[in-house]
PDB file of N, CA and C in Angstrom:
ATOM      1  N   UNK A   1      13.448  63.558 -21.011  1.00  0.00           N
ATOM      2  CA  UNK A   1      13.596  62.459 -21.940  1.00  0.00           C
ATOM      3  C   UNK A   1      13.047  61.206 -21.279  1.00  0.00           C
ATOM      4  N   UNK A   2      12.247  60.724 -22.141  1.00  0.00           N
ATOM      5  CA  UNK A   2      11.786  59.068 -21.284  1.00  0.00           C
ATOM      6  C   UNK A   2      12.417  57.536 -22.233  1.00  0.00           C
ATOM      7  N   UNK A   3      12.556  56.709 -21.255  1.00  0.00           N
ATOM      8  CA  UNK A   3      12.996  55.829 -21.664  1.00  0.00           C
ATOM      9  C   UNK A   3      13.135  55.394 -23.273  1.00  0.00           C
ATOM     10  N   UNK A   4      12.220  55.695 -23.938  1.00  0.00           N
ATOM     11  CA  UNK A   4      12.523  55.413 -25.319  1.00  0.00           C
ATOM     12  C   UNK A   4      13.369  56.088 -25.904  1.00  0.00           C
ATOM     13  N   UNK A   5      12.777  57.098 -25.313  1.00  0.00           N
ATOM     14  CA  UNK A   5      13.802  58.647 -26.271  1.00  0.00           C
ATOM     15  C   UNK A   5      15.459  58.365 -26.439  1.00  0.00           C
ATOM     16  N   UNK A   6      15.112  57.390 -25.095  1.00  0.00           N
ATOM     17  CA  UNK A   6      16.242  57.421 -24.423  1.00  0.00           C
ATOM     18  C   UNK A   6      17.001  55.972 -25.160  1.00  0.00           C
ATOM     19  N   UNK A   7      16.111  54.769 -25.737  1.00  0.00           N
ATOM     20  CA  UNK A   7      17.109  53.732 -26.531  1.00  0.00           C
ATOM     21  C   UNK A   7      16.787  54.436 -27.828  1.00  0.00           C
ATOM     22  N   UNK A   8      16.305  55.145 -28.156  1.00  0.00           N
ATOM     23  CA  UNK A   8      16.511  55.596 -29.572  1.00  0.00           C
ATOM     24  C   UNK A   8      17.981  56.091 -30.319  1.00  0.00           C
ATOM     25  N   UNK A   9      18.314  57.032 -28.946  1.00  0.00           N
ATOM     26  CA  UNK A   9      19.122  57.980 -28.634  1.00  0.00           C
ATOM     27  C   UNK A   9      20.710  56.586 -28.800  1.00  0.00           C
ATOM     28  N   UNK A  10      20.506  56.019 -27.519  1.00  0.00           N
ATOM     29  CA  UNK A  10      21.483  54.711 -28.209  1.00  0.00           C
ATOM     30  C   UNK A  10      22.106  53.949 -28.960  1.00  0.00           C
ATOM     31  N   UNK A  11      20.684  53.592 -29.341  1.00  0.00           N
ATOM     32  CA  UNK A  11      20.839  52.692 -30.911  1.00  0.00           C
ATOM     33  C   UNK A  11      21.218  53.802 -31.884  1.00  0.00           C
ATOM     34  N   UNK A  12      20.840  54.706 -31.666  1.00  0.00           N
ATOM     35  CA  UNK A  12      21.883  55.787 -33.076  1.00  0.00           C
ATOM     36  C   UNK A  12      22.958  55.986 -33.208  1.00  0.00           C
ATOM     37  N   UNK A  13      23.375  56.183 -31.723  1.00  0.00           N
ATOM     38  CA  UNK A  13      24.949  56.342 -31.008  1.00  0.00           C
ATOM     39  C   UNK A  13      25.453  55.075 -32.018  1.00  0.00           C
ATOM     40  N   UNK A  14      25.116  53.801 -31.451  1.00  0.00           N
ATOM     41  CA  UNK A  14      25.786  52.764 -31.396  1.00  0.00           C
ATOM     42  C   UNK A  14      25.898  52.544 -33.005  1.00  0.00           C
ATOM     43  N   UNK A  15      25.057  52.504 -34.201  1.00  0.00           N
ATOM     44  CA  UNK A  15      25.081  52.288 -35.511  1.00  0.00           C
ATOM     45  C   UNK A  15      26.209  53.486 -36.058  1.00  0.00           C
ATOM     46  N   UNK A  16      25.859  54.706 -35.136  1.00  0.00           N
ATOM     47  CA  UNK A  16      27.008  55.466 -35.772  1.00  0.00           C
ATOM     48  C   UNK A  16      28.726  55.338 -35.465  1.00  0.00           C
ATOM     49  N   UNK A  17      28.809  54.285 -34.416  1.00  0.00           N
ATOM     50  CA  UNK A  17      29.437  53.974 -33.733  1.00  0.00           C
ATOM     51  C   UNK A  17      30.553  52.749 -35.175  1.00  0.00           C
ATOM     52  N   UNK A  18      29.342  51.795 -35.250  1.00  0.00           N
ATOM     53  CA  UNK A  18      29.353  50.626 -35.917  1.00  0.00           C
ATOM     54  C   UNK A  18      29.743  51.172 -37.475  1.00  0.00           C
ATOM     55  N   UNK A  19      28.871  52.002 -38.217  1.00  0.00           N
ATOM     56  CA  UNK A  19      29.604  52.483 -39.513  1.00  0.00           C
ATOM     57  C   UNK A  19      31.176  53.194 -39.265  1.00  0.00           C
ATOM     58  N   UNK A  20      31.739  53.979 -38.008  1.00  0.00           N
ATOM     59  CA  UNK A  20      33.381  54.345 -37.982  1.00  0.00           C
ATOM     60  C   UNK A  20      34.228  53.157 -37.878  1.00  0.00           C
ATOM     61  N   UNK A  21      33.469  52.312 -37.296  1.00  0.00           N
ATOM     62  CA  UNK A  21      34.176  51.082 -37.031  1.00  0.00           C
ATOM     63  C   UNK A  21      34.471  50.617 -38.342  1.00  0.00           C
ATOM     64  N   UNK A  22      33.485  50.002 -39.441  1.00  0.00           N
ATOM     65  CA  UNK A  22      33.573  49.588 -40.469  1.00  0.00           C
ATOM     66  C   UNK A  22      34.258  50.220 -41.466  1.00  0.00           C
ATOM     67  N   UNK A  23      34.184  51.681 -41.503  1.00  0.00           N
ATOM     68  CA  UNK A  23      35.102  52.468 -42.281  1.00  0.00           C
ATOM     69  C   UNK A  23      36.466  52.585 -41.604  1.00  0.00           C
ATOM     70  N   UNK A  24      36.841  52.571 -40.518  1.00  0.00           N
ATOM     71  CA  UNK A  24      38.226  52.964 -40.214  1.00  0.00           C
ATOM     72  C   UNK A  24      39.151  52.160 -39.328  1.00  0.00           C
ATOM     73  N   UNK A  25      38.287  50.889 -39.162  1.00  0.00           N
ATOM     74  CA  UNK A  25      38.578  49.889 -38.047  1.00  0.00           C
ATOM     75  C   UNK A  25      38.849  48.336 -39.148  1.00  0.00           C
ATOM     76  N   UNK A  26      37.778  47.856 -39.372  1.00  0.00           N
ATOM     77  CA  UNK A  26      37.458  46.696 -39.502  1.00  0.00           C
ATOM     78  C   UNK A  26      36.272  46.639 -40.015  1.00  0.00           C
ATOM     79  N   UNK A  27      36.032  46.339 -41.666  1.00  0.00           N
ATOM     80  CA  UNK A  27      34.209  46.125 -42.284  1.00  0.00           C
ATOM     81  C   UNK A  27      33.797  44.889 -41.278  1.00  0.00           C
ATOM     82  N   UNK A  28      34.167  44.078 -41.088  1.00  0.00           N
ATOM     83  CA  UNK A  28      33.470  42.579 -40.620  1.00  0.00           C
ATOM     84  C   UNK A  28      33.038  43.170 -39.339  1.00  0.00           C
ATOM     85  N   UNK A  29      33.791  43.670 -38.486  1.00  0.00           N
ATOM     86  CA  UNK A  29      33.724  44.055 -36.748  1.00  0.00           C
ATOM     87  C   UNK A  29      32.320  45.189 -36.951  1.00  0.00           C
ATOM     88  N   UNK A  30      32.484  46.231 -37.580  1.00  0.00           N
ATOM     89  CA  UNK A  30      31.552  47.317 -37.998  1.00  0.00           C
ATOM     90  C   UNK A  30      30.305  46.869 -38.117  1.00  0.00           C
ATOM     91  N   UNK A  31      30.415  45.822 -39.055  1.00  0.00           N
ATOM     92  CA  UNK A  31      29.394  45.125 -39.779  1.00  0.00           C
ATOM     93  C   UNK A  31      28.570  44.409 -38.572  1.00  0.00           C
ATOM     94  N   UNK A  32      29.281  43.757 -37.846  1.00  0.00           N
ATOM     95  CA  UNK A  32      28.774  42.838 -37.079  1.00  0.00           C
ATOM     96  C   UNK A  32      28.441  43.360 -35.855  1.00  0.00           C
ATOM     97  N   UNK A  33      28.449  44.600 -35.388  1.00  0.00           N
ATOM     98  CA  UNK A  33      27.726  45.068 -34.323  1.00  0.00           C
ATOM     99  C   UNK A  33      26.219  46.074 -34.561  1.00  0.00           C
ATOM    100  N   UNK A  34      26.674  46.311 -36.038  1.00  0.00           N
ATOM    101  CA  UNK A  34      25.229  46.173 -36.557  1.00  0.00           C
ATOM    102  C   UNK A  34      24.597  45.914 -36.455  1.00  0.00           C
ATOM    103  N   UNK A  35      24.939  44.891 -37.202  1.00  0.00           N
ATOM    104  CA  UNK A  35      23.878  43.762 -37.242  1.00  0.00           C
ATOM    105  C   UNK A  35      23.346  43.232 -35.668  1.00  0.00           C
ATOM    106  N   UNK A  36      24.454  43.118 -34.657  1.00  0.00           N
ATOM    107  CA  UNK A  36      24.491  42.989 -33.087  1.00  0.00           C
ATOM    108  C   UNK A  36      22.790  43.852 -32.721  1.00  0.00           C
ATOM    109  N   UNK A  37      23.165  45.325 -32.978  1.00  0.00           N
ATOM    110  CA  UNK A  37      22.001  46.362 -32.812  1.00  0.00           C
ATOM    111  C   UNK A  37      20.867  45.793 -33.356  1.00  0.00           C
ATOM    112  N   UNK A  38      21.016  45.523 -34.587  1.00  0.00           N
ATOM    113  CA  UNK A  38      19.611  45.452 -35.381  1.00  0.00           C
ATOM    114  C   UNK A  38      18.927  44.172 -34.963  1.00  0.00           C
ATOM    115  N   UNK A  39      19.815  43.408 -34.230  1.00  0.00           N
ATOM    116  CA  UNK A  39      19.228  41.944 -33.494  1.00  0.00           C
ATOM    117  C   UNK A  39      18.250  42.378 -32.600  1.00  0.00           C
ATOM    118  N   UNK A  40      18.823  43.447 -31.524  1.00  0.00           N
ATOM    119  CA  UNK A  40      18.583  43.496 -30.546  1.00  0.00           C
ATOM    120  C   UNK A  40      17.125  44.664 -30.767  1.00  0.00           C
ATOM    121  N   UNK A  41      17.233  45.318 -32.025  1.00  0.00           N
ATOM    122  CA  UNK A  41      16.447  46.308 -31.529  1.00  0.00           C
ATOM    123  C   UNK A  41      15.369  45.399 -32.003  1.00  0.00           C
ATOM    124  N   UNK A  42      15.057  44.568 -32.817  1.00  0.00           N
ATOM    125  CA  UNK A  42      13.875  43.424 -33.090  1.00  0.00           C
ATOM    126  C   UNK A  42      13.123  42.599 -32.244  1.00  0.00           C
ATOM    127  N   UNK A  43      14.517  42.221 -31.269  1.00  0.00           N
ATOM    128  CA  UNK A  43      13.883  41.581 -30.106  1.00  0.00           C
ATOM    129  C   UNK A  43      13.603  42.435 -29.349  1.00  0.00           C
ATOM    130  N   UNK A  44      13.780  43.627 -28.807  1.00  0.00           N
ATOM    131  CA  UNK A  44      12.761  44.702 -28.321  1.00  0.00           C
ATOM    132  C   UNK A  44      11.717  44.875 -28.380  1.00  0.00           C
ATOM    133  N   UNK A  45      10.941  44.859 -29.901  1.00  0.00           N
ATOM    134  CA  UNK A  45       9.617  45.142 -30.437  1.00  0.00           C
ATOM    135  C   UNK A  45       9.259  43.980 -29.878  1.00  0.00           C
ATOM    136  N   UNK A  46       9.560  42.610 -29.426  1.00  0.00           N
ATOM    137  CA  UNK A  46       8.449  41.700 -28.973  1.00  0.00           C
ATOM    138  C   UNK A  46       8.289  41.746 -27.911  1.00  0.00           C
ATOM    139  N   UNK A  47       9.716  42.077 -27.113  1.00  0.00           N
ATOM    140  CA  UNK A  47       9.362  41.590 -25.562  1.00  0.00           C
ATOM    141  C   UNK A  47       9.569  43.476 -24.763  1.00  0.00           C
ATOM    142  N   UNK A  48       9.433  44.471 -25.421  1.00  0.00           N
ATOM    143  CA  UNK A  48       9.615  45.580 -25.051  1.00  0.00           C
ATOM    144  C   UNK A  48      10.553  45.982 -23.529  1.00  0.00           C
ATOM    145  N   UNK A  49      11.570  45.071 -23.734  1.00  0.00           N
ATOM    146  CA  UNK A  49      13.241  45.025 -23.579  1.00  0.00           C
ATOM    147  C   UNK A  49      14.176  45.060 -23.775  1.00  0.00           C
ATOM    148  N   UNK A  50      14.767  46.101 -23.742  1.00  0.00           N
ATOM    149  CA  UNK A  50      15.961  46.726 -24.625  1.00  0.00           C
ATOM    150  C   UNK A  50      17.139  46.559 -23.283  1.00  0.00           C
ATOM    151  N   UNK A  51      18.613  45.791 -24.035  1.00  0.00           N
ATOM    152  CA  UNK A  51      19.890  45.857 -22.948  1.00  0.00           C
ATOM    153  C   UNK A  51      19.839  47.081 -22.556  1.00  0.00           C
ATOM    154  N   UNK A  52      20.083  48.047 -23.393  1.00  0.00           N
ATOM    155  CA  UNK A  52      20.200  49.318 -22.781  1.00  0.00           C
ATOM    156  C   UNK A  52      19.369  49.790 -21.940  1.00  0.00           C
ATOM    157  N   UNK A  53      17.989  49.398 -21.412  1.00  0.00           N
ATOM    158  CA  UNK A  53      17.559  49.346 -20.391  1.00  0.00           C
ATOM    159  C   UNK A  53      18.610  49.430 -19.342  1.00  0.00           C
ATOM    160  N   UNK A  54      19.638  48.314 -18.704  1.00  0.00           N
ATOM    161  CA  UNK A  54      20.196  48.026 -17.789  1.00  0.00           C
ATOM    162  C   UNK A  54      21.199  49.485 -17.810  1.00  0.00           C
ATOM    163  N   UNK A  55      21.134  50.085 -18.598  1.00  0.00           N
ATOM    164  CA  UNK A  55      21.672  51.726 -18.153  1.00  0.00           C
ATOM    165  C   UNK A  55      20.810  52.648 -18.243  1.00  0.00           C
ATOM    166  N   UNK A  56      19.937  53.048 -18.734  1.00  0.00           N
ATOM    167  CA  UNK A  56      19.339  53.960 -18.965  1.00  0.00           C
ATOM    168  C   UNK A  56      18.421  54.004 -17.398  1.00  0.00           C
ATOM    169  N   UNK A  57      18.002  52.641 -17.496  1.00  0.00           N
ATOM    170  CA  UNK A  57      16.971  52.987 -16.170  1.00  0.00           C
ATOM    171  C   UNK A  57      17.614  53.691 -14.703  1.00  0.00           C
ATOM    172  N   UNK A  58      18.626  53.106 -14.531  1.00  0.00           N
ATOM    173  CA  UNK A  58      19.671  53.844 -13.509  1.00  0.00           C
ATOM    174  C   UNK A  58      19.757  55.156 -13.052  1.00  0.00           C
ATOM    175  N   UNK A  59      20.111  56.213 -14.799  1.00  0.00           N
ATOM    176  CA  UNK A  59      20.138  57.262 -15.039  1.00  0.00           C
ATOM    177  C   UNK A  59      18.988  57.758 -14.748  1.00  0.00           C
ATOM    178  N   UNK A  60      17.973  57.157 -14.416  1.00  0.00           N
ATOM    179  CA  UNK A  60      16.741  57.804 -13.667  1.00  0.00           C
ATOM    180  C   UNK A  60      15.895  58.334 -15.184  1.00  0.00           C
ATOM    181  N   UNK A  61      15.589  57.595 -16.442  1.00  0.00           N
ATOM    182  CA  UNK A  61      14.784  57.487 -17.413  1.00  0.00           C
ATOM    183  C   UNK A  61      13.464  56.550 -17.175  1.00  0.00           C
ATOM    184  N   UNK A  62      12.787  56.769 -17.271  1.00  0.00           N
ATOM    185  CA  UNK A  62      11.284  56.137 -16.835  1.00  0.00           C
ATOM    186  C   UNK A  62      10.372  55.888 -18.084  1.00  0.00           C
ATOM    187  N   UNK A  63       9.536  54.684 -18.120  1.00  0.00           N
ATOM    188  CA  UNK A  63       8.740  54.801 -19.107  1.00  0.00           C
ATOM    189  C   UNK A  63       7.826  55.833 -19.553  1.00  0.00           C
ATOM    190  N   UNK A  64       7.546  56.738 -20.507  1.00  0.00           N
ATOM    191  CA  UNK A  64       6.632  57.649 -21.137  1.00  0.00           C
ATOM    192  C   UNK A  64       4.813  57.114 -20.649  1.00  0.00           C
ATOM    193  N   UNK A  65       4.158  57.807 -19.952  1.00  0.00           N
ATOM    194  CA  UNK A  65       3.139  57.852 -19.732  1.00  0.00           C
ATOM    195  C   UNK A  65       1.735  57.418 -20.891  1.00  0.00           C
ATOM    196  N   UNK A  66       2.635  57.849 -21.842  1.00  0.00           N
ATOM    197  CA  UNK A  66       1.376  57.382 -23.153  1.00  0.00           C
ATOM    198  C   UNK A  66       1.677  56.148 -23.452  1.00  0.00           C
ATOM    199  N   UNK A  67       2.697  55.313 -22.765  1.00  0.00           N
ATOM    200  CA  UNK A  67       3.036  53.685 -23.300  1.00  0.00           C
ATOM    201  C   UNK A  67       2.505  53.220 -22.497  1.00  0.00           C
ATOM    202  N   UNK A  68       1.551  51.922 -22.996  1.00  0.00           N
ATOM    203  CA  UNK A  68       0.706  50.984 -22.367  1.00  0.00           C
ATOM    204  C   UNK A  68       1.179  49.958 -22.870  1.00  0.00           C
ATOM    205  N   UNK A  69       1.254  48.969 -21.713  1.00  0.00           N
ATOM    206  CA  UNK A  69       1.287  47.702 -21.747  1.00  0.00           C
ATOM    207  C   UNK A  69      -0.073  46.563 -22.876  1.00  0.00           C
TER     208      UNK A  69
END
């Protein structure tokens, strides 16, 4: 798995995370880490920096060879 695979893999976690929340927790809290994600995965596409970087890279995930700068 390479690094993307690897925030893809995250950000799914985390939205699926965010809809139990909203259904069985709290709509506003649910709602708002959502939206938290969907911030973050936007500002990714510009600066191709994702938080979850600061774990994934650790775990020894590396950028995919076909991604160019």
């Amino acid at each position: 798995m390479d690094l993307e695979n690897g925030r893809n893999l995250f950000r799914g976690i985390m939205i699926l995370i965010a809809a139990a929340i909203a259904y069985w927790v709290n709509t506003t809290a649910g709602l708002a880490l959502a939206v938290f994600v969907g911030v973050l995965t936007l500002q990714s596409v510009f600066t191709d920096w994702c938080p979850a970087d600061l774990i994934l890279k650790p775990m020894g995930l590396k950028k995919s060879s076909s991604h160019t700068n």
